[in-house]
N, C-alpha and C. Protein backbone atom coordinates (compact mmCIF):
# COMPACT_ATOMS: atom_id res chain seq x y z
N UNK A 1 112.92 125.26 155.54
CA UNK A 1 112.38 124.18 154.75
C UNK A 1 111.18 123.52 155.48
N UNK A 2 111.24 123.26 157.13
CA UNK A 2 110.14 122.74 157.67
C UNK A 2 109.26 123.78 157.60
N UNK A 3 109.18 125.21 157.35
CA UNK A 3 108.35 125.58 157.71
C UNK A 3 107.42 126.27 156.52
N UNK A 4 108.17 125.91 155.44
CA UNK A 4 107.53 125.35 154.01
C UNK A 4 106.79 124.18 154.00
N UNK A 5 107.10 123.52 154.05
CA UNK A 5 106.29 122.11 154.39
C UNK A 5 104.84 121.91 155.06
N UNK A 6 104.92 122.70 156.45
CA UNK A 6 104.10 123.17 156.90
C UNK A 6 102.68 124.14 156.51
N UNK A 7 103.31 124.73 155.60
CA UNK A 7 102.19 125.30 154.58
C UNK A 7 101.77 124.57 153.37
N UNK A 8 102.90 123.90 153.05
CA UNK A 8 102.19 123.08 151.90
C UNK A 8 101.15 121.85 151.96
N UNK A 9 101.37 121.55 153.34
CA UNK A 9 100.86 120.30 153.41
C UNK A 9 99.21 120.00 153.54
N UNK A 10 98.51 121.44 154.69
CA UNK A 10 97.40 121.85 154.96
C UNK A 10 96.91 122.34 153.01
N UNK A 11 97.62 122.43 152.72
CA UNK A 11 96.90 122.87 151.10
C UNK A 11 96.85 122.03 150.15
N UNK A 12 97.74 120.98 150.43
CA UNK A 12 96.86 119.40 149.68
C UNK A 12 96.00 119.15 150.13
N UNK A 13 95.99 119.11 150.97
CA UNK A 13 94.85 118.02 152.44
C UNK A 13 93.51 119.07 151.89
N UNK A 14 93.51 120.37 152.01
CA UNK A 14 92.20 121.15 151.53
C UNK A 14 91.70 120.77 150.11
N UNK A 15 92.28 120.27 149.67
CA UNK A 15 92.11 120.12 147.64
C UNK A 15 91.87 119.11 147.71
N UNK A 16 92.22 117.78 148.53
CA UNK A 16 91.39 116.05 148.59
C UNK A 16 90.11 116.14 148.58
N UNK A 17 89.34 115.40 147.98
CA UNK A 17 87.75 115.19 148.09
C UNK A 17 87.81 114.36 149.23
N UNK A 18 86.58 114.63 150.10
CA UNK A 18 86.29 114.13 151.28
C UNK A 18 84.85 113.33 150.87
N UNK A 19 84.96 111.67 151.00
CA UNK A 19 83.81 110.63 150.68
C UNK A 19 83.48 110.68 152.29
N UNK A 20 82.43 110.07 152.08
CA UNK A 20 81.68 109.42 152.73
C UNK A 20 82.17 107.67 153.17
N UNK A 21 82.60 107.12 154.43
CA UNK A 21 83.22 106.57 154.85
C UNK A 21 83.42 105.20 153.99
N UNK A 22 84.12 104.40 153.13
CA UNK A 22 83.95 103.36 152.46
C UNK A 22 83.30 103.58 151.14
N UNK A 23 83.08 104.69 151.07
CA UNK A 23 82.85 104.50 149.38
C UNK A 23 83.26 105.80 148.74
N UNK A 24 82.82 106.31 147.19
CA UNK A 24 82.85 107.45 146.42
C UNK A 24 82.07 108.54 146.73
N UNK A 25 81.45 108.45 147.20
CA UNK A 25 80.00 109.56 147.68
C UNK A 25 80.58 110.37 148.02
N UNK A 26 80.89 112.14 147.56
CA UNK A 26 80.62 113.11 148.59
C UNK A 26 79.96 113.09 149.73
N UNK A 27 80.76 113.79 150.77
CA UNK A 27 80.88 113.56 152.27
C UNK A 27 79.66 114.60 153.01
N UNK A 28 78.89 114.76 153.46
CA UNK A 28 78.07 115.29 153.88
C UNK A 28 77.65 114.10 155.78
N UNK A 29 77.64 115.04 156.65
CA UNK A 29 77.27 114.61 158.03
C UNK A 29 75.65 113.41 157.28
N UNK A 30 74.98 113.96 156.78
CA UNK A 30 73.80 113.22 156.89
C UNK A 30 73.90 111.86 156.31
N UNK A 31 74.68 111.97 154.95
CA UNK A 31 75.28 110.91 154.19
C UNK A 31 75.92 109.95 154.65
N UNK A 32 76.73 110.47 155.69
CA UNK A 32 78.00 110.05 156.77
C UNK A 32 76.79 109.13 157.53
N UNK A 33 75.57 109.54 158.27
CA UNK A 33 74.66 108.75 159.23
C UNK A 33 73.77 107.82 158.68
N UNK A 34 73.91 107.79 156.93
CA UNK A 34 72.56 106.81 156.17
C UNK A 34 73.77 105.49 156.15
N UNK A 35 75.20 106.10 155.66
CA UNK A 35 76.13 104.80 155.54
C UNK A 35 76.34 103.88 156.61
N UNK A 36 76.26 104.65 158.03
CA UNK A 36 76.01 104.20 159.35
C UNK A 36 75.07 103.54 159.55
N UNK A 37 73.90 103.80 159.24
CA UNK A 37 72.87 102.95 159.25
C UNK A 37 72.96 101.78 158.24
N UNK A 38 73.16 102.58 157.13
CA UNK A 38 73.34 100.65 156.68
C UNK A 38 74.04 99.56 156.68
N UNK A 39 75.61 100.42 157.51
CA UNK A 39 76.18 99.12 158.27
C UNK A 39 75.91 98.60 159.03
N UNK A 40 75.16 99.21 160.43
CA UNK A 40 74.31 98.84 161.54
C UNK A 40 73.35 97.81 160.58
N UNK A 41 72.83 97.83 159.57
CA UNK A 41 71.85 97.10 158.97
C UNK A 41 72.48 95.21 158.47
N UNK A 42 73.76 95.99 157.83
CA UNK A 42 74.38 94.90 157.11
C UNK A 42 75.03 94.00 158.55
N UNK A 43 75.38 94.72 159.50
CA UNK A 43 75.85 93.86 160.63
C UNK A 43 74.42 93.04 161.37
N UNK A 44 73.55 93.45 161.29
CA UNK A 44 72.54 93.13 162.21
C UNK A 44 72.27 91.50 161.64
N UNK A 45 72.03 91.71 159.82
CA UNK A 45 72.14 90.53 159.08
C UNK A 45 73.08 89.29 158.95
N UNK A 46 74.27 90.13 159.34
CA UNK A 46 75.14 89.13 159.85
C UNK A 46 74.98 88.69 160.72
N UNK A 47 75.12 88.90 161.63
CA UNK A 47 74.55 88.36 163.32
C UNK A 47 72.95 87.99 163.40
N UNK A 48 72.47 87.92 162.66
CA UNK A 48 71.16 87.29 162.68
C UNK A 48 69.98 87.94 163.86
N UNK A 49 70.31 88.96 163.92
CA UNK A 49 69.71 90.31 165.02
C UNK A 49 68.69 90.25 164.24
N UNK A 50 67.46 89.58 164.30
CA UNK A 50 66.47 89.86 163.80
C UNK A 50 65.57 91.10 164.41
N UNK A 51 65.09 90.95 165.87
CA UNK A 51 64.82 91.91 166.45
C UNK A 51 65.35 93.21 165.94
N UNK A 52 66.27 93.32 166.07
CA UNK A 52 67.21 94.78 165.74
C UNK A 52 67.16 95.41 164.43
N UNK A 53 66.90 93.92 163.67
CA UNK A 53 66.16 94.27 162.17
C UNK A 53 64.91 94.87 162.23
N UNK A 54 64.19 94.10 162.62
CA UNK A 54 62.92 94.75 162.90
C UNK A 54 62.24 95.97 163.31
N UNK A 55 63.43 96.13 164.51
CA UNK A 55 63.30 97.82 164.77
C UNK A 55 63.53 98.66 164.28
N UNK A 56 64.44 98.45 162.74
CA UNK A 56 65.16 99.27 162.09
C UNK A 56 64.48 99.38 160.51
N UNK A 57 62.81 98.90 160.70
CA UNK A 57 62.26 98.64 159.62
C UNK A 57 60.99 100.07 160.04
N UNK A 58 60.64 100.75 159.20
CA UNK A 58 59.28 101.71 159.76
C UNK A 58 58.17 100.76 159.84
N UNK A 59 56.96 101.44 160.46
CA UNK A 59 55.83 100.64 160.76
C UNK A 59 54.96 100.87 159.49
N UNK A 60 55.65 101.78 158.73
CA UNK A 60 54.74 102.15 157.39
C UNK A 60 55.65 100.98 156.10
N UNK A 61 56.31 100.54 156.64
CA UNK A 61 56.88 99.65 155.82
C UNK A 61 56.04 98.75 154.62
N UNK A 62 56.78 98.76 153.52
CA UNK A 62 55.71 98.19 152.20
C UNK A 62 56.39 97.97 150.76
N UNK A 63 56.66 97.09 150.75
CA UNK A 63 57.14 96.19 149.38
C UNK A 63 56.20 95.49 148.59
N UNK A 64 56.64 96.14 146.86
CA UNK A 64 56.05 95.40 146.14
C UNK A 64 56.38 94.45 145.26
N UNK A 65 57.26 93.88 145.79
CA UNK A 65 58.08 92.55 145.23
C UNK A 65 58.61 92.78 143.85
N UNK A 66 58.99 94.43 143.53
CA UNK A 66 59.33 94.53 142.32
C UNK A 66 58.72 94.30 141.27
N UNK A 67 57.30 94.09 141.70
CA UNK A 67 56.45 94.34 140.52
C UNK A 67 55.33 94.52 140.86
N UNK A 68 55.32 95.72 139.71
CA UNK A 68 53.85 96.93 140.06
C UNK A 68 52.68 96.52 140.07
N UNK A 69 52.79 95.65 138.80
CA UNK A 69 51.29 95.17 138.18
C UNK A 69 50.99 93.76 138.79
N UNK A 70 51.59 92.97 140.02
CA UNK A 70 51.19 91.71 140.85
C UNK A 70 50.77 92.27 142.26
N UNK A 71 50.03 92.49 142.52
CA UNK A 71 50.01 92.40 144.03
C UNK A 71 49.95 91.56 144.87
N UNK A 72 50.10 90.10 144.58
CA UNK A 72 50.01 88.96 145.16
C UNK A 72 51.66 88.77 145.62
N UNK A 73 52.46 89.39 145.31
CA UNK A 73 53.59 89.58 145.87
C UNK A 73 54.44 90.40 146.70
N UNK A 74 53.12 91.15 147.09
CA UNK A 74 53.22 92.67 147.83
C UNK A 74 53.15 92.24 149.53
N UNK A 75 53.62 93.33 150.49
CA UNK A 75 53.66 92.90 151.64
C UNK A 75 54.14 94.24 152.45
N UNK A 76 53.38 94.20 153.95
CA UNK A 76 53.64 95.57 154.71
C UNK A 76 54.80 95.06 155.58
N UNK A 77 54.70 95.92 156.64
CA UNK A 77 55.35 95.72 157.83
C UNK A 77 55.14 94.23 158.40
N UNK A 78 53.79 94.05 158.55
CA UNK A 78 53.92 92.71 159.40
C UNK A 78 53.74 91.46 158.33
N UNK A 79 53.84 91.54 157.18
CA UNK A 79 54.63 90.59 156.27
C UNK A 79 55.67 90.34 156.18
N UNK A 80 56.41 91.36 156.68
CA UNK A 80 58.09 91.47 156.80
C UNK A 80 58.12 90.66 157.94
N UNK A 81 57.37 91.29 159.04
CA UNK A 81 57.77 90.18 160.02
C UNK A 81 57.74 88.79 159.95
N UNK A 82 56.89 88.45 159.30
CA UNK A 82 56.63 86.74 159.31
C UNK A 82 57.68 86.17 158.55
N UNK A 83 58.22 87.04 157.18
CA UNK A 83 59.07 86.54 156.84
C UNK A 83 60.70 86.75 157.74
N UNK A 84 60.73 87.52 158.03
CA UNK A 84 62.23 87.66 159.67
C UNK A 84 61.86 86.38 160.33
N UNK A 85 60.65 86.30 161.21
CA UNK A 85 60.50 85.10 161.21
C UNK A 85 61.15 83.56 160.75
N UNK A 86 60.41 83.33 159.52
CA UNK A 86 61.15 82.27 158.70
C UNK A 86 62.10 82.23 158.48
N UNK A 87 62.96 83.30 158.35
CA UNK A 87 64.43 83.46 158.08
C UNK A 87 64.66 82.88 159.27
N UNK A 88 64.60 83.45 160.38
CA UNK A 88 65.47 83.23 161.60
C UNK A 88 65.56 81.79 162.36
N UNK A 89 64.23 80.71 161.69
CA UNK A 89 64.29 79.27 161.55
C UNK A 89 64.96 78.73 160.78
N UNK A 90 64.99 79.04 159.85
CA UNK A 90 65.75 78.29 158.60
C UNK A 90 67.38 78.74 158.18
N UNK A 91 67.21 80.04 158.69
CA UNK A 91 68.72 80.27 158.77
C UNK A 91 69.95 80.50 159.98
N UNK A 92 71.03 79.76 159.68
CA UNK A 92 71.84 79.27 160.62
C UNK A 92 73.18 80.41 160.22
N UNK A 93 73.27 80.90 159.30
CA UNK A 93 74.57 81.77 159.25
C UNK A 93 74.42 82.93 157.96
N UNK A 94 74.92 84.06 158.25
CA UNK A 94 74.98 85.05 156.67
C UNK A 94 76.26 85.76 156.72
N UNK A 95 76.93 85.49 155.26
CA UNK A 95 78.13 86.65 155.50
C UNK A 95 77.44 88.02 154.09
N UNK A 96 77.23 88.89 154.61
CA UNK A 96 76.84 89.87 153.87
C UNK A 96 77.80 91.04 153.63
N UNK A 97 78.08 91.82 152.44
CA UNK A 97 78.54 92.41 151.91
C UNK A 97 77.88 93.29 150.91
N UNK A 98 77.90 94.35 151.22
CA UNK A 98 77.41 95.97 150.74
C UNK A 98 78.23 96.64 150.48
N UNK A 99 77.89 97.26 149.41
CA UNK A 99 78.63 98.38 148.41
C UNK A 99 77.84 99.62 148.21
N UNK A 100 77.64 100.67 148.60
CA UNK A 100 76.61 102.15 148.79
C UNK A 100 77.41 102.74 147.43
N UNK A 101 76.56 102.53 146.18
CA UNK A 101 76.85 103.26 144.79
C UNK A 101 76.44 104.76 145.02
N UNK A 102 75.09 104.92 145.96
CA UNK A 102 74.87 106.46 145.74
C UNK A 102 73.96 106.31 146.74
N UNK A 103 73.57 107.94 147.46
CA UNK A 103 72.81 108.04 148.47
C UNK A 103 72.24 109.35 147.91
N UNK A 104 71.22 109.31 147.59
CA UNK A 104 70.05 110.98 147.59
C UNK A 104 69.29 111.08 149.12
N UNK A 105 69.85 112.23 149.33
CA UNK A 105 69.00 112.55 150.50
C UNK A 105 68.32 113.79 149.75
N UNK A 106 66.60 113.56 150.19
CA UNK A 106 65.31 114.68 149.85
C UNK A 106 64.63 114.56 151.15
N UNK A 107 64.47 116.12 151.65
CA UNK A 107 63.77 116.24 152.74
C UNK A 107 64.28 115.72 154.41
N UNK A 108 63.30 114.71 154.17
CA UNK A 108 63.57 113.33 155.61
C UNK A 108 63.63 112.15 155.45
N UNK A 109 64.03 112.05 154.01
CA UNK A 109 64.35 110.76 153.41
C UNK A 109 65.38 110.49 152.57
N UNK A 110 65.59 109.29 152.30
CA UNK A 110 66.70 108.68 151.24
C UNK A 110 66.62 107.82 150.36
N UNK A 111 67.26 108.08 148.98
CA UNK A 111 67.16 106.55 148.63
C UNK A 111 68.70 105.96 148.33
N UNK A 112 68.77 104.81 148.57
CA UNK A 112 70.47 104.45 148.71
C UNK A 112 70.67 102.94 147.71
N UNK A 113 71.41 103.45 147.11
CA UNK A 113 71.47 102.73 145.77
C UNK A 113 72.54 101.90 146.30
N UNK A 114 72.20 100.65 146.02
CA UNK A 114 73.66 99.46 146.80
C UNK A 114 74.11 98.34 145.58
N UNK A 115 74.80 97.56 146.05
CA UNK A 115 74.84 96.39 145.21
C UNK A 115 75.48 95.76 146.71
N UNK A 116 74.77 94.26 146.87
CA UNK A 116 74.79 93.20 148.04
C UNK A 116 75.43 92.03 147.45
N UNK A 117 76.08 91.27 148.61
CA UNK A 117 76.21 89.59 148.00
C UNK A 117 75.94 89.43 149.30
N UNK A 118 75.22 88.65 149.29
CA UNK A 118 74.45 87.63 150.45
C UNK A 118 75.11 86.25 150.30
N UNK A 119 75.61 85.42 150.93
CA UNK A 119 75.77 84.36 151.23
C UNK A 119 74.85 83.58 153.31
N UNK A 120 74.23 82.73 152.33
CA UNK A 120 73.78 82.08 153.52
C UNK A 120 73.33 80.66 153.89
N UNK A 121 73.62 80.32 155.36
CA UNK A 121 73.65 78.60 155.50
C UNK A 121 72.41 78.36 155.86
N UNK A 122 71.63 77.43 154.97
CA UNK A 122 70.29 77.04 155.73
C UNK A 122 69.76 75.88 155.68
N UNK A 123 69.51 75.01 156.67
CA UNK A 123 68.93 73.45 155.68
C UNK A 123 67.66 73.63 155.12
N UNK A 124 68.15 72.49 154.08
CA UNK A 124 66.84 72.39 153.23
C UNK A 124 66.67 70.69 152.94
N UNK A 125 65.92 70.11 153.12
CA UNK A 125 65.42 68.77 153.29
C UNK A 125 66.69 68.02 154.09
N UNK A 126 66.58 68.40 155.26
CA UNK A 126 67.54 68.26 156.59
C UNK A 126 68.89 67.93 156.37
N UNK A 127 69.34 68.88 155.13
CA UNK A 127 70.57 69.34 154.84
C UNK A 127 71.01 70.29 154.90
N UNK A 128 72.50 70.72 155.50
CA UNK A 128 72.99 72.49 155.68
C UNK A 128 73.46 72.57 154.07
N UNK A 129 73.42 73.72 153.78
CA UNK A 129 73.93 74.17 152.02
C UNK A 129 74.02 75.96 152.18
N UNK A 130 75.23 76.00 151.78
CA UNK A 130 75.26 77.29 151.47
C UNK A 130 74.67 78.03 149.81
N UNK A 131 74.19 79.41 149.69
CA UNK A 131 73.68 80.46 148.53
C UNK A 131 73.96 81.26 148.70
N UNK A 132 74.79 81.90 147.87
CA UNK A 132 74.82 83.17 147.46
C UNK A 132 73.69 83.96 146.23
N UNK A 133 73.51 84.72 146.68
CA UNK A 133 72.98 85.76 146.09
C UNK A 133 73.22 87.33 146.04
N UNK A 134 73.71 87.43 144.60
CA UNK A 134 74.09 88.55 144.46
C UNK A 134 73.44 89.49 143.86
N UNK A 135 73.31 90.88 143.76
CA UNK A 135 72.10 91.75 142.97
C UNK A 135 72.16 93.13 143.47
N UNK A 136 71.32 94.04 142.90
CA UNK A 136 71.31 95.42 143.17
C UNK A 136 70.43 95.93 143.59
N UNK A 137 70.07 96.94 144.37
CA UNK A 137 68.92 97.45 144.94
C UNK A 137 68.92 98.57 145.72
N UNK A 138 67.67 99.33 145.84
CA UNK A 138 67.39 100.38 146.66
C UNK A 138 66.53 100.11 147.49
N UNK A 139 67.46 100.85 149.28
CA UNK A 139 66.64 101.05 150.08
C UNK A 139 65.65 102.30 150.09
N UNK A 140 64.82 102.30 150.31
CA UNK A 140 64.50 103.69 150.58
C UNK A 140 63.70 103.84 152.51
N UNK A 141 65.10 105.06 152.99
CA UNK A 141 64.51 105.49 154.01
C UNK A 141 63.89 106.80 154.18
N UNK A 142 63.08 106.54 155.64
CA UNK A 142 62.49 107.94 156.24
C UNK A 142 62.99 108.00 157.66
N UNK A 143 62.90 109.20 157.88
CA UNK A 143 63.16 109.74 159.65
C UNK A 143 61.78 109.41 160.40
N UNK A 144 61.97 108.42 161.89
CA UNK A 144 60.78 108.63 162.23
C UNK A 144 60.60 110.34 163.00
N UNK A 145 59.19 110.10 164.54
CA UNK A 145 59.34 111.35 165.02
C UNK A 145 60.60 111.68 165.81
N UNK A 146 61.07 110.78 166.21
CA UNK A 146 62.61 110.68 166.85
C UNK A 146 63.46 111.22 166.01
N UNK A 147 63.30 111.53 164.95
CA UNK A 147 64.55 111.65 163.88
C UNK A 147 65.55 110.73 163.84
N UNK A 148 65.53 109.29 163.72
CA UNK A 148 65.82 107.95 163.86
C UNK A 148 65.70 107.04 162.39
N UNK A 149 66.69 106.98 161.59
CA UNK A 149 66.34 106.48 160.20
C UNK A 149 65.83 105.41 160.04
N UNK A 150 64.90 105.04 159.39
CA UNK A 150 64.11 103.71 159.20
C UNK A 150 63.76 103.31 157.62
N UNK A 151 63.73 102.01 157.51
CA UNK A 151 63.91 101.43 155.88
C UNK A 151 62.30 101.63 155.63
N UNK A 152 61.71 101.82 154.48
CA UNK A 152 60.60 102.24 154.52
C UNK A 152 60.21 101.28 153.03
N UNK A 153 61.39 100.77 152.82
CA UNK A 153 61.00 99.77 151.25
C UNK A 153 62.17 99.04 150.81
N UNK A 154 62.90 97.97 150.22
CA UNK A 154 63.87 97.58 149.67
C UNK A 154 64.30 96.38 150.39
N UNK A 155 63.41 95.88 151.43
CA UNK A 155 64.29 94.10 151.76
C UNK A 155 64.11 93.82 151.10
């Protein structure tokens, strides 16, 4: 009987779908290292690691504030910075929470489909107040020459 068991058991375990750590995604090593990164990401935000943010942003970095046809809302790399910056004055605490709906990996890149709730403490006319903000979005990364993943669009 145990040694029935023994065979049966390795032949469920082969027939389970294998995700990608914390979510639905088929499991793939590379998939496995973008979810890694964006916990390294989502923790950094928590801890207010701006630096660490920063490093984890490409230098080709470039947002268009979600809309095509304004460019007055557009911003590179070192727009990002100024705004990390301001964040890191004005804000005193974040509890962040990420959900990875889907990850396409093409080539040396990704795009990773999330849904976030941001909660965060910041004063505002020399009062502390907490916001949440909740919403959906894509990062999209690239590998630098290191082969080192970097956000290339989506704060």
């Amino acid at each position: 009987c145990l040694f029935s068991l023994s065979l049966i058991i390795p032949m469920i375990s082969a027939c389970t779908p294998v995700f990608v750590l914390g979510t639905e995604i088929d499991y793939s090593p590379e998939k496995q290292e973008v979810a890694d990164f964006i916990e390294k990401y989502r923790t950094a935000l928590e801890q207010r690691n701006f630096e660490l943010l920063k490093d984890m942003v490409s230098s080709k970095y470039y947002e268009n504030g979600s809309t095509t046809s304004d460019p007055s809302d557009d911003y590179d790399f070192s727009g990002l910075v100024k705004i990390l910056q301001n964040l890191k004055q004005s804000v005193k605490a974040v509890k962040y929470t990420i959900k990875i709906n889907n990850i396409d990996i093409v080539e040396s890149g990704a795009a990773v489909d999330l849904e976030y709730s941001g909660q965060y403490l910041f004063t505002q006319n020399e009062r502390d107040r907490w916001e949440t903000y909740p919403d959906k979005n894509r990062l999209t990364l690239g590998k630098n020459k290191l082969g080192h993943w970097k956000i290339m669009s989506g704060l």
